[in-house]
Each structure stands twice: as C-alpha cells, then as structure tokens.
Protein backbone atom coordinates (compact mmCIF):
# COMPACT_ATOMS: atom_id res chain seq x y z
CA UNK A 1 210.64 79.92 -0.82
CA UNK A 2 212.49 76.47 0.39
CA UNK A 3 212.27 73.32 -1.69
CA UNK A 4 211.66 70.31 0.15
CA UNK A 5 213.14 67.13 -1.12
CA UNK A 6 211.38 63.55 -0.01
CA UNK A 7 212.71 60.56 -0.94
CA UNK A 8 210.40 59.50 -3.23
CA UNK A 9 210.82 62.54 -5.69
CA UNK A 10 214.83 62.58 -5.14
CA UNK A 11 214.00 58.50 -6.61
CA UNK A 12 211.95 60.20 -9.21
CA UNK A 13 214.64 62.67 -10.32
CA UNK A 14 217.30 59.72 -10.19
CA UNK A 15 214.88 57.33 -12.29
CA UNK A 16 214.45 60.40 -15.02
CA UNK A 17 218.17 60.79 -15.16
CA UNK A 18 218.71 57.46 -16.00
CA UNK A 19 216.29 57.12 -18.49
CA UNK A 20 217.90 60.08 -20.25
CA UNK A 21 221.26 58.52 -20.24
CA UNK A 22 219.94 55.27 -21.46
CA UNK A 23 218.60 57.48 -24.18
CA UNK A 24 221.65 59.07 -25.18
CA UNK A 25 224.23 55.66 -24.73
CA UNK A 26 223.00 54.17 -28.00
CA UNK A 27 224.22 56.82 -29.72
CA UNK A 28 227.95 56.94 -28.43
CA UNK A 29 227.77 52.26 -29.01
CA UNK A 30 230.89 50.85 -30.59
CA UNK A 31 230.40 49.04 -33.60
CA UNK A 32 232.36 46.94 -36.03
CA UNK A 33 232.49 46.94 -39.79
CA UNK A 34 233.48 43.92 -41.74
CA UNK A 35 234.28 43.51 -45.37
CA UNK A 36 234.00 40.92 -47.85
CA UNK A 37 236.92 41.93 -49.94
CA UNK A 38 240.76 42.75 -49.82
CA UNK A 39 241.50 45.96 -48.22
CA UNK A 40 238.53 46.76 -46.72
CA UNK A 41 236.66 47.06 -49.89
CA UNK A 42 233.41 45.07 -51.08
CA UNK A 43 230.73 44.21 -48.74
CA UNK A 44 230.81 45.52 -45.83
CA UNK A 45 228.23 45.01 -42.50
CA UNK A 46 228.06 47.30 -39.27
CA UNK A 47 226.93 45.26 -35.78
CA UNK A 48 226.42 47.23 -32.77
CA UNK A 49 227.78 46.38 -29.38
CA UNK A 50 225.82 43.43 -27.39
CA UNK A 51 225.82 40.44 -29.22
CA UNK A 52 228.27 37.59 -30.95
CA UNK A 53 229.02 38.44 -34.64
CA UNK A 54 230.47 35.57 -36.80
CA UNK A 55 232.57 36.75 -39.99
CA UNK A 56 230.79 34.28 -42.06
CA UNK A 57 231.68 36.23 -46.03
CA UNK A 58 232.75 38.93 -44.20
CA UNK A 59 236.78 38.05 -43.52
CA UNK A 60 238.34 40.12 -45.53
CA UNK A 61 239.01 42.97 -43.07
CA UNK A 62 237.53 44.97 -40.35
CA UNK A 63 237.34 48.07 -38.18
CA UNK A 64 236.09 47.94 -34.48
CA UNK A 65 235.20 51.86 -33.71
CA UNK A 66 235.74 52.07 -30.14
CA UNK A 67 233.44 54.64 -28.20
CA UNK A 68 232.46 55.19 -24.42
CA UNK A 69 233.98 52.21 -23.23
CA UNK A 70 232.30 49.80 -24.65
CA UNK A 71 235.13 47.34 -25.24
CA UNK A 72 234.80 44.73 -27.92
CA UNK A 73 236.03 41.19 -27.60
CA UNK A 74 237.45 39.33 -30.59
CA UNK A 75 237.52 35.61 -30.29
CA UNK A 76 240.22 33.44 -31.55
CA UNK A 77 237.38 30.32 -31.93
CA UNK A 78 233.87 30.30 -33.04
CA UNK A 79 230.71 31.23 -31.40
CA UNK A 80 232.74 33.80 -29.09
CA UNK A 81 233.86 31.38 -27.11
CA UNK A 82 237.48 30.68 -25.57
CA UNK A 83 240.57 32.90 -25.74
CA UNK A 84 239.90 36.30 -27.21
CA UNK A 85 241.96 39.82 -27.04
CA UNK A 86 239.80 42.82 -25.73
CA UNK A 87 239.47 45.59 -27.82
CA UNK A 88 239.81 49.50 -26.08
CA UNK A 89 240.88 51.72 -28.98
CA UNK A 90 239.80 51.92 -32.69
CA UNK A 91 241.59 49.37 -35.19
CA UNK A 92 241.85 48.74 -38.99
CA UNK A 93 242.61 45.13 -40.27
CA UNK A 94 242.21 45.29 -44.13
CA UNK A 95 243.35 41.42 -44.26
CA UNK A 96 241.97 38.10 -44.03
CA UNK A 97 240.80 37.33 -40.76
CA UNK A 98 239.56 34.43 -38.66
CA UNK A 99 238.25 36.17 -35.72
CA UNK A 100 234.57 36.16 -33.88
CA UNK A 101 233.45 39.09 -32.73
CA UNK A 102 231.29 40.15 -29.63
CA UNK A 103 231.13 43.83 -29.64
C-alpha cells in the first residue's frame, strides 16, 4: 500500500519536528558560572544563554561552558553594551574580572 503525502501533513510532520528539537535545545544551552571568591571558589551563580548577566559580587572568576553553538558574548562595558569578545569554546578565569556577560 502507497502513502500519499499532501502538503498539509508534510507541514504537520515539519511543525512536530521542530517542536521536538525545541524540546531537546534547552538541554545542550551554554551557561556561565561566576564566583564570588579567588579561584573560583565562594559563591558561585549559573545563567543560561539569552539574556545580559552583570557580575555584580560575582567577579572573582568565571567559566562560560560552551555547547551547540550557542556563543556567549562578554562585554568590556556595562549593560552588554559596546566592544565585547565572542566566546566559541569553554574557558576558566579564576581572577578578578570586569566583564558583562550575555550568554
């Protein structure tokens, strides 16, 4: 027996498809993890990717965990704005730092 495809349930099968992977990408985010002490020890706070971070009590260190191309951007000036250096693979910094972060 044949299968017919119309375009309405190939747009159906698509839509599904997506759905699922929009499921699954949250998983797989990049995050970063700052700490309020020396080292990367004290405090510490995880952000997801999608939104600007500020280091407020945090500048002590960090680690931006790179993951399914989700780059991060860390800002040189407050409220992620201006000059910043994109982020594509995972780095430590367990010193001071002055940086913004949008993940």
């Amino acid at each position: 027996m044949a299968y017919n495809t119309t375009p309405v349930a190939a747009a159906a099968t698509l839509l599904l498809l997506l759905i699922a992977a929009a499921a699954v990408a949250p998983a797989s985010a990049s995050t970063v993890t700052a700490y309020s002490r020396r080292g990367c020890t004290g405090k510490k706070i995880t952000w997801r990717c999608g939104a600007c971070y500020s280091f407020t009590g945090y500048k002590a260190g960090y680690f931006f965990d790179y993951s399914q191309g989700q780059i991060g951007r860390f800002y040189i000036g407050a409220r992620c704005r201006g000059l910043y250096f994109p982020i594509f693979f995972d780095i430590r910094v367990c010193s001071p730092t002055y940086l913004t972060a949008s993940a």
